[in-house]
Protein backbone atom coordinates (compact mmCIF):
# COMPACT_ATOMS: atom_id res chain seq x y z
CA UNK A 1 0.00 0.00 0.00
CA UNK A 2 3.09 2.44 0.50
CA UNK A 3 4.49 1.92 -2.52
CA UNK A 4 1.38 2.44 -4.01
CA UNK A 5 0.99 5.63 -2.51
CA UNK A 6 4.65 6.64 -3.35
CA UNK A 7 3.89 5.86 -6.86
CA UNK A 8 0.96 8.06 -6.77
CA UNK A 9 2.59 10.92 -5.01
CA UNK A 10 5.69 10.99 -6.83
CA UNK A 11 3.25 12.04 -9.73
CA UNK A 12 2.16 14.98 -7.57
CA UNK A 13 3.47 18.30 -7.78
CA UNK A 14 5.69 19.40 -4.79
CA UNK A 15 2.66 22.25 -3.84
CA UNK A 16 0.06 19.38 -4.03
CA UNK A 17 1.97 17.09 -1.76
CA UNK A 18 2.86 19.71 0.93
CA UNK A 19 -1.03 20.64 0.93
CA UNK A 20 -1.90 17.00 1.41
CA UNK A 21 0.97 16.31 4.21
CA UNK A 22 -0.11 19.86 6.03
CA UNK A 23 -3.79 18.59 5.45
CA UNK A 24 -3.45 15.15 7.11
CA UNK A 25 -1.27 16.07 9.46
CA UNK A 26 -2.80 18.71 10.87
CA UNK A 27 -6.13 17.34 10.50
CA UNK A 28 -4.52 14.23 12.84
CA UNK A 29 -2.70 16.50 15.37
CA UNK A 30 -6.19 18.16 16.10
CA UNK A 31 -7.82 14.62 16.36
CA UNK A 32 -5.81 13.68 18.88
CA UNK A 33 -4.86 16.77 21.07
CA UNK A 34 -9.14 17.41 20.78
CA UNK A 35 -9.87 13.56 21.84
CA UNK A 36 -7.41 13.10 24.70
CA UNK A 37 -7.32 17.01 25.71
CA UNK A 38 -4.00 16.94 28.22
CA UNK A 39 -3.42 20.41 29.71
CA UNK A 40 -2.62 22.34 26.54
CA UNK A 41 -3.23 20.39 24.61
CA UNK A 42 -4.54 22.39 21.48
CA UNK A 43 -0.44 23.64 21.50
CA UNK A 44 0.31 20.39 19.84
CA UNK A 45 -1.66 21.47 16.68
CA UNK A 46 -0.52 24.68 16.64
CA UNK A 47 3.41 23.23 16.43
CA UNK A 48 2.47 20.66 13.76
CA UNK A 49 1.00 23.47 11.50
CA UNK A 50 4.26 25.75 12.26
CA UNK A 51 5.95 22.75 10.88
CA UNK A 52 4.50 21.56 8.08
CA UNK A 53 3.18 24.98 6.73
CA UNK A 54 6.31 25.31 5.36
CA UNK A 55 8.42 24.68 1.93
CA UNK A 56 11.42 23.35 4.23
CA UNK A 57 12.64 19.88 3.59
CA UNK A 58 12.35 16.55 6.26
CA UNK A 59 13.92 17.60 9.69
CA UNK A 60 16.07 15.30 10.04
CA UNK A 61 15.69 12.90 13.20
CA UNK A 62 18.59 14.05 15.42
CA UNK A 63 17.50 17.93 15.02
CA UNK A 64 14.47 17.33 15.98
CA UNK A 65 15.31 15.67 18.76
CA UNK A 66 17.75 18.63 19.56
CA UNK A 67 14.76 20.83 19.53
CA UNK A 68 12.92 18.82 21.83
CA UNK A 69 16.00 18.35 24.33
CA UNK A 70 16.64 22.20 23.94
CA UNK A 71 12.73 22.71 24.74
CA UNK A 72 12.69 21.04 28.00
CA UNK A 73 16.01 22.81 28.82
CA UNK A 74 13.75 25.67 28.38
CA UNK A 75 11.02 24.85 30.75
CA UNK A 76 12.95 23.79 33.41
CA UNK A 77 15.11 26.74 33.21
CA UNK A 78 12.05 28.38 33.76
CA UNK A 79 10.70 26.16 36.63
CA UNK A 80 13.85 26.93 38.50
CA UNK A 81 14.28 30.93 37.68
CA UNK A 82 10.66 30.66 39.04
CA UNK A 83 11.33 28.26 42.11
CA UNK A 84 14.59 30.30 43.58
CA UNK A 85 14.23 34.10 42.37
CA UNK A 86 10.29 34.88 42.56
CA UNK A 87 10.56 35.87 46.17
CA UNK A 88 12.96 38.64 44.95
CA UNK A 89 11.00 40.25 42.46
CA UNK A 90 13.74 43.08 42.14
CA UNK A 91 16.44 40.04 41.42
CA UNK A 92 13.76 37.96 39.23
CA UNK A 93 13.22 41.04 36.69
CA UNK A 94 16.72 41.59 36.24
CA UNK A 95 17.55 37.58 35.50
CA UNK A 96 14.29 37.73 33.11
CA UNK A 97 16.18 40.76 31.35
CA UNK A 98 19.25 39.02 31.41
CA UNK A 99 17.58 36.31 29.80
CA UNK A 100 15.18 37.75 27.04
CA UNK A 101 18.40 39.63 25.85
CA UNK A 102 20.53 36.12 24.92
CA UNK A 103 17.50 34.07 23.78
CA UNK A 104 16.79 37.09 21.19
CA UNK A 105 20.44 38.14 20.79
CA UNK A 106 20.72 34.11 19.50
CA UNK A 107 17.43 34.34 17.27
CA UNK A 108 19.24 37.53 15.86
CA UNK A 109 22.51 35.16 15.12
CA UNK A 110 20.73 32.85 13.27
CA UNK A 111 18.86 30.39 16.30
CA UNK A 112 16.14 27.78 15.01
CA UNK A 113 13.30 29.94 15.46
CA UNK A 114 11.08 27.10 16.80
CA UNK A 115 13.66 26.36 19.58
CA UNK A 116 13.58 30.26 20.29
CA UNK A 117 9.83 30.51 20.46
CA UNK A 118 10.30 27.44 23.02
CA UNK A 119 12.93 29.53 25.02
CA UNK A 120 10.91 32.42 25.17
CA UNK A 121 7.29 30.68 26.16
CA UNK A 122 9.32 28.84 29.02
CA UNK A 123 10.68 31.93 30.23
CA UNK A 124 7.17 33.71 30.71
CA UNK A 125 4.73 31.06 30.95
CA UNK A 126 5.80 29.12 33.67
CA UNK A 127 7.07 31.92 35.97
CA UNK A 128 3.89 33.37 35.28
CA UNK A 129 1.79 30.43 36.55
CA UNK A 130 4.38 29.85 39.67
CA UNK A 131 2.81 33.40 40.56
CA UNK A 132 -0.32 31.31 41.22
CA UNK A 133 0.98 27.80 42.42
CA UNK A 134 4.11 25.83 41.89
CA UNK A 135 2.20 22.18 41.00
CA UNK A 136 0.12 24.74 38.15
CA UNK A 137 3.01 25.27 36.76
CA UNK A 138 4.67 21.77 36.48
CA UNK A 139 1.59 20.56 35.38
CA UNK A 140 1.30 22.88 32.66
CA UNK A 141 5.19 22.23 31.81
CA UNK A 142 4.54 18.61 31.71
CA UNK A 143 1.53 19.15 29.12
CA UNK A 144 3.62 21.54 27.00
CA UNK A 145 6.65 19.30 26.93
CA UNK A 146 4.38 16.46 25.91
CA UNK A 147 2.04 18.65 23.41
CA UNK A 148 5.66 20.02 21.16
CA UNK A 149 6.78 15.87 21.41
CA UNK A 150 3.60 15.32 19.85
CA UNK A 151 4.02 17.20 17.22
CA UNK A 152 7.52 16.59 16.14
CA UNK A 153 6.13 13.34 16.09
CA UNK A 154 3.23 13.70 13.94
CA UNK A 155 5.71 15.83 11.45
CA UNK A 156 8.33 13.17 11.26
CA UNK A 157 5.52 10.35 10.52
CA UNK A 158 3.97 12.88 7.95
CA UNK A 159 7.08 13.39 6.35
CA UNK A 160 7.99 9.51 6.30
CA UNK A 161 4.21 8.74 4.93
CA UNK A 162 3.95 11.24 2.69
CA UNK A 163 8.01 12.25 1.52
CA UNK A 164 8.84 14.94 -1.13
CA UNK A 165 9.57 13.89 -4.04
CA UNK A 166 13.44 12.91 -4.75
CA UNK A 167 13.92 16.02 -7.26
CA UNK A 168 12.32 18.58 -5.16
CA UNK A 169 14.86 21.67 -5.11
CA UNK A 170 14.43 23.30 -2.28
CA UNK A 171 15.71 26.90 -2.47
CA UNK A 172 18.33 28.09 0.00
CA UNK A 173 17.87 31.90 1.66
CA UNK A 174 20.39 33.90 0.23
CA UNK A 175 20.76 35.92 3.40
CA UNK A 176 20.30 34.31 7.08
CA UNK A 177 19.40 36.48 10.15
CA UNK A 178 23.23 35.15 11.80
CA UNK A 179 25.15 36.80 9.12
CA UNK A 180 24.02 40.29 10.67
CA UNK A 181 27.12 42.23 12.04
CA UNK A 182 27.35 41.80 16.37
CA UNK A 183 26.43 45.44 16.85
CA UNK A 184 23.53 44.73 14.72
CA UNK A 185 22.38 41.46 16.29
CA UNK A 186 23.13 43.57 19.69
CA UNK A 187 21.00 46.32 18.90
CA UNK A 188 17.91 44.58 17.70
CA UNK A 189 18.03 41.98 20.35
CA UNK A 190 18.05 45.53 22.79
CA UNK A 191 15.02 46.61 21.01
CA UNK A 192 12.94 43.20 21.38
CA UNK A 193 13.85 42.99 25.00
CA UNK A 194 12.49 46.74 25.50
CA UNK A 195 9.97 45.81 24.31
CA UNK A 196 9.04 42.62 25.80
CA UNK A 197 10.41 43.78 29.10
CA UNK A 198 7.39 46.30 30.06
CA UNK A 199 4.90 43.66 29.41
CA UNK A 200 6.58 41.00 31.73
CA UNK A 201 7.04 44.04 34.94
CA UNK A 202 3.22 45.10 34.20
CA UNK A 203 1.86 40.92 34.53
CA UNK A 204 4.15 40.01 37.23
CA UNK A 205 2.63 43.27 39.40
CA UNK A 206 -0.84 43.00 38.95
CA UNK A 207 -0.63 39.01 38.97
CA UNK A 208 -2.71 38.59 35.27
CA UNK A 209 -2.60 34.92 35.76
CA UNK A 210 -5.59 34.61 33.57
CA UNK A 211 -4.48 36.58 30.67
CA UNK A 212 -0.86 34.61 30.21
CA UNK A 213 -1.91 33.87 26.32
CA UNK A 214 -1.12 37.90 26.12
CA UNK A 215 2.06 37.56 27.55
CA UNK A 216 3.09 34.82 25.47
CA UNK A 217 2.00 36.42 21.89
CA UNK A 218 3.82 39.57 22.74
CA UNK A 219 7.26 37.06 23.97
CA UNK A 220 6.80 35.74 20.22
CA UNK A 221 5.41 38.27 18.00
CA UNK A 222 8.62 40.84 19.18
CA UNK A 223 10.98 38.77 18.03
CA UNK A 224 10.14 40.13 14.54
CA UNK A 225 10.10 44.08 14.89
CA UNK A 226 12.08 44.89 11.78
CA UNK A 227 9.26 42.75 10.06
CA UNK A 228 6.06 44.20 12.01
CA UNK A 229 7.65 47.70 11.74
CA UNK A 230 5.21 49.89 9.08
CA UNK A 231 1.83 50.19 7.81
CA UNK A 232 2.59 46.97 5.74
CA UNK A 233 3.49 44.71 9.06
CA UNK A 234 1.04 45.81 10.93
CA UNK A 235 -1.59 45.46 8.32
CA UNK A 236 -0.17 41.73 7.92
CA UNK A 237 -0.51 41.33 11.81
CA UNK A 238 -4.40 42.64 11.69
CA UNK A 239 -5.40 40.65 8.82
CA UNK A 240 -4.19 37.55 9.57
CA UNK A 241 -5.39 37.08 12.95
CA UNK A 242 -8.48 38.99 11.81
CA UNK A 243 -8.93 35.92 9.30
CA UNK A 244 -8.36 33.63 11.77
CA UNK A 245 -10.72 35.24 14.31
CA UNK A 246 -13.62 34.92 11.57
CA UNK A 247 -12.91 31.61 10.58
CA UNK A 248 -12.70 30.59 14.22
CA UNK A 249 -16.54 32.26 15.03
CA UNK A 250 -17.94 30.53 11.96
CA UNK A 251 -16.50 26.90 13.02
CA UNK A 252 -17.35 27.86 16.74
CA UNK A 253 -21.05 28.29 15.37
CA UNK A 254 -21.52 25.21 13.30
CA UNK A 255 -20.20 23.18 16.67
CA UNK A 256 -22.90 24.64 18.42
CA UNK A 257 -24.86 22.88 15.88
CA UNK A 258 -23.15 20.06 16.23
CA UNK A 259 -21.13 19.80 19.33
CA UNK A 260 -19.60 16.21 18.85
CA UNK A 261 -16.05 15.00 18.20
CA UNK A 262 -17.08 14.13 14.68
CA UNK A 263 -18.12 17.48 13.26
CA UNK A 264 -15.00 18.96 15.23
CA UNK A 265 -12.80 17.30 13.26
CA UNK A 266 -14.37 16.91 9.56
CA UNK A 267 -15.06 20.41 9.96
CA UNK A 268 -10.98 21.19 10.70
CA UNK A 269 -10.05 18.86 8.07
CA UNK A 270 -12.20 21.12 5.35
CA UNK A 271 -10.72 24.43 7.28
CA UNK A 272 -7.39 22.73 6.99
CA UNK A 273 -7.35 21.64 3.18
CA UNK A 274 -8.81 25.74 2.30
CA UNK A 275 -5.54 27.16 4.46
CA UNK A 276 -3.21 24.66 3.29
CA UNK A 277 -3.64 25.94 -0.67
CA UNK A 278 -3.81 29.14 0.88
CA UNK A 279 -0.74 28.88 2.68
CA UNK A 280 1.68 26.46 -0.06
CA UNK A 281 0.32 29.49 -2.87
CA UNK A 282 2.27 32.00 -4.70
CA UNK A 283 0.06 34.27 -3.40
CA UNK A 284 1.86 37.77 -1.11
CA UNK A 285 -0.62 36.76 1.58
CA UNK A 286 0.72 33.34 2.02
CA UNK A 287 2.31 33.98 4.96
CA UNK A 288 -0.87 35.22 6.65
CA UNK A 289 -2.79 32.50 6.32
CA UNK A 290 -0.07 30.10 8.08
CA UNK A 291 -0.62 33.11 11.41
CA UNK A 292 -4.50 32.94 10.38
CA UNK A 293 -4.98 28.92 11.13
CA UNK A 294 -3.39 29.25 14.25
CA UNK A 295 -5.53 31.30 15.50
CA UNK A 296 -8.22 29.03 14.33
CA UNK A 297 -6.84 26.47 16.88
CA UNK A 298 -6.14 28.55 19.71
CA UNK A 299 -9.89 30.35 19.62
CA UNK A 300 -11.59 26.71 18.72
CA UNK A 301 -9.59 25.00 22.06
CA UNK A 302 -11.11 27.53 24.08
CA UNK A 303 -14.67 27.21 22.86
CA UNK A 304 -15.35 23.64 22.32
CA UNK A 305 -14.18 22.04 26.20
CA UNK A 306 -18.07 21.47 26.83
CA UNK A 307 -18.49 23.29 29.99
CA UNK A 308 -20.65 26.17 30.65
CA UNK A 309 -18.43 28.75 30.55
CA UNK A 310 -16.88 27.85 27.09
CA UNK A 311 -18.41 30.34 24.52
CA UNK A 312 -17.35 33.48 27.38
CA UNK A 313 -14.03 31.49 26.96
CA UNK A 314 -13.75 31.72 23.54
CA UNK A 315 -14.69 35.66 23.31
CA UNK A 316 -12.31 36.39 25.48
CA UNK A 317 -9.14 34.64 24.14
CA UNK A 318 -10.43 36.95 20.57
CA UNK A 319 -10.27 39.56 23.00
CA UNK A 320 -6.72 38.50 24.25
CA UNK A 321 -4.69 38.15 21.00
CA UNK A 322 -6.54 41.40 19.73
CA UNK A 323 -4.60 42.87 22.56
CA UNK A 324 -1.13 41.27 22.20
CA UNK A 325 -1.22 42.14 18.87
CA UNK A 326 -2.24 46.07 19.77
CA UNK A 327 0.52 46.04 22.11
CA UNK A 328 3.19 44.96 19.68
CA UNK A 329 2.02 47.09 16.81
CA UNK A 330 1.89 50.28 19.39
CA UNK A 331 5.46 49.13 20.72
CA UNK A 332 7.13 48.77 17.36
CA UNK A 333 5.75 52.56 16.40
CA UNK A 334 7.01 53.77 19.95
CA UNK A 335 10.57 52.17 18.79
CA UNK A 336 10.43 53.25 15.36
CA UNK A 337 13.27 55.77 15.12
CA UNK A 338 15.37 53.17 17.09
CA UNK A 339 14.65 50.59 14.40
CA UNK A 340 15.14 53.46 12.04
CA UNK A 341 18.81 53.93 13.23
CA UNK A 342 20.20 50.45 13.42
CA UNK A 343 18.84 49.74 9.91
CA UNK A 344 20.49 53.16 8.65
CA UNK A 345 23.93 51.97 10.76
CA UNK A 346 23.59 48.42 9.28
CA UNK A 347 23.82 49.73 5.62
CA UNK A 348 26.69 51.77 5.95
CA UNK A 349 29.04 49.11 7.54
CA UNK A 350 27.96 46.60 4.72
């Protein structure tokens, strides 16, 4: 039967068999994080669409296995900046500073940007829930840890049922983020901790426990100032979460309709097909679409658990990423001329 299906998708163009990998796969990871629903969970689908919604080849077995060693690293660096300096807040802030610098001076050298995003969620989510109890917090670490393991699994399994075909080319970026001069990477990893930084000191004082999705967006999306920085980026921000905030209502509507396990699924696997030749198009608003079906997943988690409270749930997490992204697009403009400079400085020593 494999061979059968290599034969078929060897005939395939390389678009058509990314859509149909992204497709199953994705459809699958939501199948299972929905069905068994470990603390989050939904985070699980959300990594398996980061990585197959892209044109990047197979990762190979021993990076991804990297990436999950380096994740845990993460999260129990966090557990313990949590465990030993949250009683000195003074102390704690200036370690989190500390800390936010080198994870985004190393994204600005060139770091694996999932491993990054891993660093960064570590480093606010769990200190964030030790605020409210230390076993919260391991719990959720444990259901993280396991939700990324899932899906590096699921990718490596999609990539082994469905492979590329043998003469795919896969094009090489001329330029990578770690060939940026040191005062460069210095300078923008400055800007993303200033503005991270304000966020962290403003949740930590008034305890926003509840709201630590905020928190976490703001960690991710301000990694990527030079790219939100404009009109144009913060258009892209708008619309693509916009997208997925729509999409996300009108799926949350038909499972009121139809709240079983069943609909949840077929209807992600039609949602998930539309995105995917969305997402592997030629189209300039490719890239949106891949931000757009995450937010799909992360709005649908919170409004199909089955209790009572689930549709207030929902409306509120539309509220939440509505602000991160506010936040961000009002911090890049705040750091424009900073951005401005090390751009200007950037050209004239290369």
């Amino acid at each position: 039967m494999i061979t059968i299906l290599d034969t078929k998708l060897h005939k395939q163009t390389p678009e058509r068999i990314r859509i149909i990998r992204f497709t199953v796969g994705l459809t699958l990871a939501v199948a299972i994080a929905f069905w068994f629903n470990w603390p989050l969970a939904f985070i699980s689908a959300v990594f398996t669409a980061k990585f197959l919604g892209t044109n990047a080849p197979k990762i190979p077995f021993k990076a991804l296995l990297g990436i999950f060693i380096v994740s845990v690293s993460a999260f129990c660096a966090g557990i313990l900046v949590t465990r030993f300096l949250l009683p000195f807040p003074a102390v704690f802030i200036l370690i989190m500073t500390l800390l936010i610098f080198l994870v985004s001076y190393w994204g600005y050298s060139g770091g694996n940007d999932f491993v990054i995003t891993m660093l960064l969620v570590g480093f606010t989510l769990v200190p964030m829930l030790g605020l409210f109890k230390q076993e919260v917090a391991s719990v959720v670490t444990i259901g993280f840890l396991f939700s990324c393991f899932m899906a590096l699994l699921i990718t490596m399994i999609m990539h082994e049922l469905i492979p590329d075909n043998p003469q795919t080319k896969f094009e090489k970026k001329a330029v990578k983020q770690g060939l940026k001069l040191k005062s460069t990477r210095f300078q923008l990893a400055s800007l993303s901790t200033i503005i991270i930084m304000p966020a962290i000191v403003f949740f930590f004082y008034f305890g926003l426990t509840s709201s630590i999705l905020i928190l976490a967006f703001i960690a991710i999306l301000a990694q990527k100032p030079d790219l939100l920085m404009g009109m144009q980026g913060s258009k892209a921000l708008i619309v693509g979460n916009t997208i997925g905030g729509l999409v996300a209502i009108v799926v949350y509507k038909f499972l009121l309709i139809a709240p079983t396990f069943t609909a949840l699924v077929l209807l992600f696997a039609v949602v998930n097909i539309y995105f995917a030749k969305l997402i592997f198009s030629n189209r300039p608003m490719a890239p949106l679409f891949a931000m757009a079906i995450t937010t799909v997943i992360i709005l649908i988690s919170s409004g199909s658990t089955g209790d009572a409270g689930a549709g207030g749930k929902f409306y509120i997490r539309i509220v939440q990423i509505g602000a991160a992204c506010g936040y961000i697009i009002f911090a890049t403009y705040l750091t424009a001329p900073l951005l401005t400079q090390i751009k200007s400085a950037y050209k004239e020593k290369t």
